[in-house]
N, C-alpha and C. Protein backbone atom coordinates (compact mmCIF):
# COMPACT_ATOMS: atom_id res chain seq x y z
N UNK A 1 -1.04 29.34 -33.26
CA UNK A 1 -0.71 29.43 -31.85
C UNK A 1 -0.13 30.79 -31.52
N UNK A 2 -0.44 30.99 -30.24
CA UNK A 2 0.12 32.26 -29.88
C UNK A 2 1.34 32.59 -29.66
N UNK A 3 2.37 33.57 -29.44
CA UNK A 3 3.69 33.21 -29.13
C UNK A 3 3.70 32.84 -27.99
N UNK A 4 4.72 32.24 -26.97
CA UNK A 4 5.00 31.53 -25.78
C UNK A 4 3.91 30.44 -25.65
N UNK A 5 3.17 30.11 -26.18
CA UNK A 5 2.85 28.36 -26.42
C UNK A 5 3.38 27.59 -27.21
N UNK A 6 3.74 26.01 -26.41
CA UNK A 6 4.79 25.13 -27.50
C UNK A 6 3.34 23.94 -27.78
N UNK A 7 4.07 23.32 -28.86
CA UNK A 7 3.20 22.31 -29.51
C UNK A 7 3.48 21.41 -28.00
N UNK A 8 2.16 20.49 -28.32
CA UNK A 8 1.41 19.60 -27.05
C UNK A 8 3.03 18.67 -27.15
N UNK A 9 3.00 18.14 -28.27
CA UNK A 9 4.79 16.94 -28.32
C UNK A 9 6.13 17.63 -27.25
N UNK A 10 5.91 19.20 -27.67
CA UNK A 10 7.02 19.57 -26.95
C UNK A 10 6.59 20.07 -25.43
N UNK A 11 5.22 20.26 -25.23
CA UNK A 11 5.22 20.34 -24.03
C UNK A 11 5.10 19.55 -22.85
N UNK A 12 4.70 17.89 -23.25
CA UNK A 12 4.96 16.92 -22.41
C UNK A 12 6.69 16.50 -22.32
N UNK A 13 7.76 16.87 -23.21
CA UNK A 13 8.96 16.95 -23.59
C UNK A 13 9.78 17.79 -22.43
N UNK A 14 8.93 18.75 -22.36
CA UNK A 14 9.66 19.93 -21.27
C UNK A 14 9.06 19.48 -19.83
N UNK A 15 8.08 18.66 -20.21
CA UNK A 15 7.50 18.82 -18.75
C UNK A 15 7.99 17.60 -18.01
N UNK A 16 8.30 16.70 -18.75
CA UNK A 16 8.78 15.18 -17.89
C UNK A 16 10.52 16.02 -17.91
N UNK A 17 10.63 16.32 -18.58
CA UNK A 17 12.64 17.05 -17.95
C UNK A 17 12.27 17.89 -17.04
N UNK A 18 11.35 18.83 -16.60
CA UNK A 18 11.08 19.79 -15.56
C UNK A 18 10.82 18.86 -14.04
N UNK A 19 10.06 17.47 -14.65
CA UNK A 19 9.67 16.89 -13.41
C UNK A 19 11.04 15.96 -12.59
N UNK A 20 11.66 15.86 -13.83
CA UNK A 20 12.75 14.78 -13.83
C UNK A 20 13.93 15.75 -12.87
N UNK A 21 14.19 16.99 -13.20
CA UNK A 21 15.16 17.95 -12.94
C UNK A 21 14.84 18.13 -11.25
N UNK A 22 13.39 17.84 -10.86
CA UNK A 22 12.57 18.44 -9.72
C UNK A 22 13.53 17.72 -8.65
N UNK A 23 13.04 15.90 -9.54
CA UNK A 23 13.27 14.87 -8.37
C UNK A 23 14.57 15.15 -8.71
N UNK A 24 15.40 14.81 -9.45
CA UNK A 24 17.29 14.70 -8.83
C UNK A 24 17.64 15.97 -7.87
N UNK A 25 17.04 17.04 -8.15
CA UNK A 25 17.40 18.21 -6.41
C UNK A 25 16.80 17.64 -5.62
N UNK A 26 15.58 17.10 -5.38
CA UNK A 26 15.28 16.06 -4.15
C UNK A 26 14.67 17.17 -3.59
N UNK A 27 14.04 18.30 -3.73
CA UNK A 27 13.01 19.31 -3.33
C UNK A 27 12.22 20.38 -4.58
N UNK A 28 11.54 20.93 -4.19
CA UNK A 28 10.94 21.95 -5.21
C UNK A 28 9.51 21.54 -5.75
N UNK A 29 8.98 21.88 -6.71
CA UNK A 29 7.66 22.32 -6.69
C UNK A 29 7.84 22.21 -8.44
N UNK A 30 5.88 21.83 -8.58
CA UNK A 30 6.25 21.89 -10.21
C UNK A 30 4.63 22.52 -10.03
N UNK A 31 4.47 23.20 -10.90
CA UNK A 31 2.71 23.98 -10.98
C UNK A 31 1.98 23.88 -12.17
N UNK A 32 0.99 22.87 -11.84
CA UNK A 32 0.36 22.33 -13.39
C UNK A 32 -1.40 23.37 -13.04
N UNK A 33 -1.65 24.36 -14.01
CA UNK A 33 -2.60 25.21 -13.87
C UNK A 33 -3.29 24.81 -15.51
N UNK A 34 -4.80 24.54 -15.62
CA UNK A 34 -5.49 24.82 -16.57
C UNK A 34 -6.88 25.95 -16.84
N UNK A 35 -7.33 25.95 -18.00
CA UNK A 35 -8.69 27.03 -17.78
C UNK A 35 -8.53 26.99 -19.12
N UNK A 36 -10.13 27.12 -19.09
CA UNK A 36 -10.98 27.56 -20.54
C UNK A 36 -10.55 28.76 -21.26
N UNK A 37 -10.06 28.45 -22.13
CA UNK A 37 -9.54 29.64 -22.94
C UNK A 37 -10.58 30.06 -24.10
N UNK A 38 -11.00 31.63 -23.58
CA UNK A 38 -12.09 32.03 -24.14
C UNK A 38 -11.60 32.96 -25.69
N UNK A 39 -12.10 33.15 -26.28
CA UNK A 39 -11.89 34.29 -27.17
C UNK A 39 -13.38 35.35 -27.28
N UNK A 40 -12.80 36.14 -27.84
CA UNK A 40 -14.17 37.57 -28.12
C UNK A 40 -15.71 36.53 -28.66
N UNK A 41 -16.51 36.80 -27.47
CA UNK A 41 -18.09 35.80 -27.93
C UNK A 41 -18.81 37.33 -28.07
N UNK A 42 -19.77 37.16 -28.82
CA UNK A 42 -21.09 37.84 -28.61
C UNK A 42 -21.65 37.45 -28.06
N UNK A 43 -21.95 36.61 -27.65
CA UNK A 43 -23.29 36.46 -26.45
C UNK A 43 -22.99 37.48 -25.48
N UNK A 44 -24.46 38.18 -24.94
CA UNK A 44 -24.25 39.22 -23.59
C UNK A 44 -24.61 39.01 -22.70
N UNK A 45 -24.87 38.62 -21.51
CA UNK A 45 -25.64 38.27 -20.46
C UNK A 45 -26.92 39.00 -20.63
N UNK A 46 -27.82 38.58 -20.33
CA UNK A 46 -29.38 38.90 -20.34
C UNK A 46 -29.87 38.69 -19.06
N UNK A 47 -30.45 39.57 -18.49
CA UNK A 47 -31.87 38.89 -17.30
C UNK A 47 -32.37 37.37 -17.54
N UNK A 48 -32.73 36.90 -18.70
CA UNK A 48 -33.24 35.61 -18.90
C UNK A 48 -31.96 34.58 -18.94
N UNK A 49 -30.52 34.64 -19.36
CA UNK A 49 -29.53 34.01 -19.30
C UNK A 49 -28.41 34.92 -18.66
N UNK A 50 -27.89 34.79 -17.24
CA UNK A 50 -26.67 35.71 -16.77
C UNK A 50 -25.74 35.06 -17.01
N UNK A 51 -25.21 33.40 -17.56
CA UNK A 51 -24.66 33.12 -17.58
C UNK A 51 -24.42 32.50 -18.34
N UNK A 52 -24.56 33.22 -19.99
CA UNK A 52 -24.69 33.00 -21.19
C UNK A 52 -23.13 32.51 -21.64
N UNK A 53 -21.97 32.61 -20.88
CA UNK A 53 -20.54 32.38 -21.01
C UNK A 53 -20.52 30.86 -21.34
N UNK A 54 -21.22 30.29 -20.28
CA UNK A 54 -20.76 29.10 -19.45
C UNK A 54 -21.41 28.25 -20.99
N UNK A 55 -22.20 28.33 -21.76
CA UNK A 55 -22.92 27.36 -23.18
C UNK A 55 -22.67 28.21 -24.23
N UNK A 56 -20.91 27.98 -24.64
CA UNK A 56 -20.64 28.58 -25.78
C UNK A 56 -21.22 27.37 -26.95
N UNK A 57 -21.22 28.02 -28.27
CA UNK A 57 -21.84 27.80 -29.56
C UNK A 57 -21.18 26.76 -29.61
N UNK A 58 -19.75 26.51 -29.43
CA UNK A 58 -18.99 25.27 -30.20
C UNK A 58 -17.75 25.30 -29.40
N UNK A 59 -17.28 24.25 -28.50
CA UNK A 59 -16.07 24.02 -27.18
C UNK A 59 -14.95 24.44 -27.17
N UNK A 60 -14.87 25.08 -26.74
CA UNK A 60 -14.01 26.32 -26.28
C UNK A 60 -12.23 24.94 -26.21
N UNK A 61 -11.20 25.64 -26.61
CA UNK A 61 -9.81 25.11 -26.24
C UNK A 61 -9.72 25.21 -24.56
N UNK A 62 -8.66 24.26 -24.15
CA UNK A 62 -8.06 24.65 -23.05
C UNK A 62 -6.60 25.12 -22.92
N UNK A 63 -6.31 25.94 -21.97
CA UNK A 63 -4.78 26.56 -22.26
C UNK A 63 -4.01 25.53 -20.78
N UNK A 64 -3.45 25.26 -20.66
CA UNK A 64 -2.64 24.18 -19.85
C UNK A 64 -0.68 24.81 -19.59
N UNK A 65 -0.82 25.26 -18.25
CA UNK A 65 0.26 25.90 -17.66
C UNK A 65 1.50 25.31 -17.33
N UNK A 66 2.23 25.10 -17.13
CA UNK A 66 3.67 24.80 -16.10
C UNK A 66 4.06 25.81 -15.91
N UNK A 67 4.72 25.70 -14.26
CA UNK A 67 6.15 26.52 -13.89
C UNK A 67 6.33 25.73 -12.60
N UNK A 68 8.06 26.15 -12.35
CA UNK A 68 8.76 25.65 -11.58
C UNK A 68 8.36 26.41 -10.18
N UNK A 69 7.61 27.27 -10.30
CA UNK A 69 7.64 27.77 -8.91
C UNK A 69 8.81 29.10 -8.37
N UNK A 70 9.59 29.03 -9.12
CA UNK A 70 10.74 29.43 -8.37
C UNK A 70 11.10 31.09 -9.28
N UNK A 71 10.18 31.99 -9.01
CA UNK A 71 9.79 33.49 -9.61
C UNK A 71 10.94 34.14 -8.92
N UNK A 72 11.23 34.29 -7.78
CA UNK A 72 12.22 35.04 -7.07
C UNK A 72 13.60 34.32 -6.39
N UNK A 73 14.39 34.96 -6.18
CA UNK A 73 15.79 34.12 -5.52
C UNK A 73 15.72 34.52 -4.61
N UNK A 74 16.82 33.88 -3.90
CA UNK A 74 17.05 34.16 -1.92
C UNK A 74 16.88 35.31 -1.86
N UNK A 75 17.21 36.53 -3.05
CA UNK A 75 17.69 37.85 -3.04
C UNK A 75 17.02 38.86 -2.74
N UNK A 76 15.57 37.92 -3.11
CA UNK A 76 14.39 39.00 -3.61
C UNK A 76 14.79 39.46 -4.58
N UNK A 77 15.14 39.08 -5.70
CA UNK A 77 15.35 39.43 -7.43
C UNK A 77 14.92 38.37 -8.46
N UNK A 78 14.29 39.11 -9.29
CA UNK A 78 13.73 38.10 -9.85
C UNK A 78 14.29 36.84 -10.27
N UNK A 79 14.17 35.91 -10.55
CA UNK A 79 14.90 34.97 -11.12
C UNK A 79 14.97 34.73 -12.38
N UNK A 80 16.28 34.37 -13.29
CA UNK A 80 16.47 34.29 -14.41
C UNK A 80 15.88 32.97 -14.72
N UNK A 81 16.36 31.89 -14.01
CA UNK A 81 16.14 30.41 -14.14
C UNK A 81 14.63 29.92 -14.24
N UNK A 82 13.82 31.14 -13.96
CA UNK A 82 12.36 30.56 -13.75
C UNK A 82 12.05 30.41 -15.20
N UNK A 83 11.46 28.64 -15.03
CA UNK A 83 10.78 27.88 -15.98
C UNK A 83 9.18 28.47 -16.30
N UNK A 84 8.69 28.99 -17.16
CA UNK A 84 7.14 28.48 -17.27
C UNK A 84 7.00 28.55 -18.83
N UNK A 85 5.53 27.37 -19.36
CA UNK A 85 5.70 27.52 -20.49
C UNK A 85 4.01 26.81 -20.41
N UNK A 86 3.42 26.45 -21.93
CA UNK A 86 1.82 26.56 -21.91
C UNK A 86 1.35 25.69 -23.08
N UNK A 87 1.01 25.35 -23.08
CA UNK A 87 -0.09 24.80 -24.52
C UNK A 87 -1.37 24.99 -24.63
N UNK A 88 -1.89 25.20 -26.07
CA UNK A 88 -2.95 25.22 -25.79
C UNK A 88 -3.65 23.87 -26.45
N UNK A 89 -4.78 23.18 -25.95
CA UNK A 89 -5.55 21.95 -26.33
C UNK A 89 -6.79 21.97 -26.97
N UNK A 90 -6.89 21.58 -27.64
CA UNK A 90 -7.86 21.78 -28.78
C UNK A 90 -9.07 21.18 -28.31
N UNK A 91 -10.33 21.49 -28.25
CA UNK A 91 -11.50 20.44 -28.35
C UNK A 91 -11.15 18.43 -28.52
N UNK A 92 -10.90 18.51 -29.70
CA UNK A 92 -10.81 17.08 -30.69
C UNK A 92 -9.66 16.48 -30.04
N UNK A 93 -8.71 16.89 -28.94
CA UNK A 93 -7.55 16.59 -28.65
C UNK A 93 -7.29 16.15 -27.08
N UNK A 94 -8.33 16.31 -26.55
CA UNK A 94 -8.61 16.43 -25.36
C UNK A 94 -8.25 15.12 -24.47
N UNK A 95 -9.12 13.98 -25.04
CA UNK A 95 -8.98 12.68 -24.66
C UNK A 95 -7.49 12.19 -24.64
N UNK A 96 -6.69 12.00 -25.56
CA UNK A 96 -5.85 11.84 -26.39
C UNK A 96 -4.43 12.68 -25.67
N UNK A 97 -4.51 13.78 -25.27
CA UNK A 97 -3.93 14.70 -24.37
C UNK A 97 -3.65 14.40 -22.57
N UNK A 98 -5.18 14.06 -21.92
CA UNK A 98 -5.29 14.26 -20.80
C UNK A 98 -4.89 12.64 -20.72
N UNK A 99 -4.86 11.50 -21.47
CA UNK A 99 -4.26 10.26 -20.71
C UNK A 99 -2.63 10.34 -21.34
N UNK A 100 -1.68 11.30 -22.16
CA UNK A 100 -0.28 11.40 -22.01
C UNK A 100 -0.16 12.35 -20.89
N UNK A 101 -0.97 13.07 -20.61
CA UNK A 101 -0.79 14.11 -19.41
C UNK A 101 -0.56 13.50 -17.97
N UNK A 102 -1.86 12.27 -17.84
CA UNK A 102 -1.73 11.58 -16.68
C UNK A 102 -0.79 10.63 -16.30
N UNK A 103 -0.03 10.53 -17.72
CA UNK A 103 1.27 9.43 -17.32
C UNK A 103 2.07 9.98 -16.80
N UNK A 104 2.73 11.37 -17.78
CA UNK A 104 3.53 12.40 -16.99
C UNK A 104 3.75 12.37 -15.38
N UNK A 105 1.99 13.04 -14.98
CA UNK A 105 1.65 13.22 -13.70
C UNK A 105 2.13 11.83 -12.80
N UNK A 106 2.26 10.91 -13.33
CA UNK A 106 2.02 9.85 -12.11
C UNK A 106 3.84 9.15 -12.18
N UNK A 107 4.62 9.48 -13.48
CA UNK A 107 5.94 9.05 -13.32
C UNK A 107 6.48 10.11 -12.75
N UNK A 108 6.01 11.14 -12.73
CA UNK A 108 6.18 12.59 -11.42
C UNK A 108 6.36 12.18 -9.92
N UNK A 109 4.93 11.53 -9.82
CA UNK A 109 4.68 11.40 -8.45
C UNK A 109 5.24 10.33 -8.09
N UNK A 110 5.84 9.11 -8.58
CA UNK A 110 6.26 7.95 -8.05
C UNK A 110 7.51 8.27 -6.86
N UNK A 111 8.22 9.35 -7.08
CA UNK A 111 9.30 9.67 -5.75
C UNK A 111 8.97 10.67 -4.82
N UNK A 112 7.55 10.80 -4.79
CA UNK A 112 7.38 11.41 -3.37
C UNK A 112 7.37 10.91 -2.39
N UNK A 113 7.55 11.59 -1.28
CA UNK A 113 7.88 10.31 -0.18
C UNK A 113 6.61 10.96 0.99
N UNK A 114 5.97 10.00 2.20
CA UNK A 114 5.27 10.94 3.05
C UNK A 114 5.91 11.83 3.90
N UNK A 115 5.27 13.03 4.66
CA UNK A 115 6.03 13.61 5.16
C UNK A 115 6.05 13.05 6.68
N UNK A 116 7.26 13.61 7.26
CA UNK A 116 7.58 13.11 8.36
C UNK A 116 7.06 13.93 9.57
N UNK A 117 5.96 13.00 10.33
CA UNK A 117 5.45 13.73 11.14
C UNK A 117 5.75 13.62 13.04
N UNK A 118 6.57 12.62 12.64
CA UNK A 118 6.73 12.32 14.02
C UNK A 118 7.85 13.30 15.00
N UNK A 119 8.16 14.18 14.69
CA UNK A 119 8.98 15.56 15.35
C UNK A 119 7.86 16.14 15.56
N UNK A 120 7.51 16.20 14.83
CA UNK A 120 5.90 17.60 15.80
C UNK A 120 4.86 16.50 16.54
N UNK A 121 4.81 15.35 16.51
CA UNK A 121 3.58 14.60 17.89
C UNK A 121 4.78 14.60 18.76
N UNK A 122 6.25 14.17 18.96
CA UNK A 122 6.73 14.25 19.95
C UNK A 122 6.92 15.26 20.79
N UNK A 123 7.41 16.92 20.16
CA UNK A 123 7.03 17.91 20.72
C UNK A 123 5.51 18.17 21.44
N UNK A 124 4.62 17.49 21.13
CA UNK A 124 2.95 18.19 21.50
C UNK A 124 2.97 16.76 22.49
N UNK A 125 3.61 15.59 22.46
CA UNK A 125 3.21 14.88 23.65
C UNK A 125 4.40 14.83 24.72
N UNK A 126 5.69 15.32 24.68
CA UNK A 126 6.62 15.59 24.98
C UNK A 126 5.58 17.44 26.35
N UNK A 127 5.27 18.09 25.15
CA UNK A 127 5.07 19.77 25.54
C UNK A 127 3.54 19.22 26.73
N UNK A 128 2.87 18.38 26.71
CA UNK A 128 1.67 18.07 27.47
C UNK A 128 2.52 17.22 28.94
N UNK A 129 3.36 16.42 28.70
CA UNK A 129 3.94 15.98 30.05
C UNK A 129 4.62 17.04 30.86
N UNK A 130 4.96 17.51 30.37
CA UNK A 130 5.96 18.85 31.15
C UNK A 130 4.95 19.92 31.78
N UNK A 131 4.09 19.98 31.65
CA UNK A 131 2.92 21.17 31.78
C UNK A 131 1.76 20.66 32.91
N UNK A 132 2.19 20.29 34.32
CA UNK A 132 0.96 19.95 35.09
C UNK A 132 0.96 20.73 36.23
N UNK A 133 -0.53 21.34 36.48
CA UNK A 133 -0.90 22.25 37.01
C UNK A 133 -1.00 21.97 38.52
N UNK A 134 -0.20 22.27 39.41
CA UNK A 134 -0.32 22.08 41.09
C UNK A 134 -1.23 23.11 41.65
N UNK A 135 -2.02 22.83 42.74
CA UNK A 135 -3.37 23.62 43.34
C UNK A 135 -3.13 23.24 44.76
């Protein structure tokens, strides 16, 4: 592994305390980013294949992101506190990965709440009564 990637155990570890930390402030943001993590191929694009990338020889890993979101302070200075951290997922690991991943995701999401929309229709049906045109 590369440096700044943690093993898959420790990164569902960090990531349910990152999600957990989210909900007790009762605001904030958590950023789950993935992508094919390539290494040096020979294949070259050709006229007959331009997109010789996309059908590598043997399945490529995936690299799998977190961060808190929170890069800068009120200050405009960077922030010390900013969380991010990565794993990478193996081919053979995939299955096995993406349903502890989806539990994560969904004991995440159980305290979101909808947002509250009824201040902005009262302003726009409130802002339409006040507004009639005499001729």
């Amino acid at each position: 592994m590369a440096s700044g990637h943690v093993s898959n155990g420790e990164f569902f570890t960090r990531l349910a305390s990152l999600v957990e930390k989210t909900q007790k402030k009762g605001h904030g943001s958590v950023h789950l980013t993935q992508k094919r993590l390539s290494y040096e191929t020979t294949t070259v694009p050709s006229k007959d294949n331009p997109l010789a990338d996309l059908n590598p020889a043997a399945p490529l890993p995936i690299l799998v992101r977190v961060s808190d979101g929170n890069t800068q302070s009120k200050d405009r200075v960077k922030n010390k506190d900013h969380v991010k951290f990565a794993t990478v997922v193996q081919p053979d690991e995939l299955e096995t990965f993406f349903t502890r991943y989806a539990e994560v995701c969904k004991v995440g999401m159980q305290s979101l709440r909808k947002r509250d929309r009824s201040k902005r229709k009262k302003t726009k049906k409130g802002g339409l009564k006040g507004t009639e045109v005499k001729g």
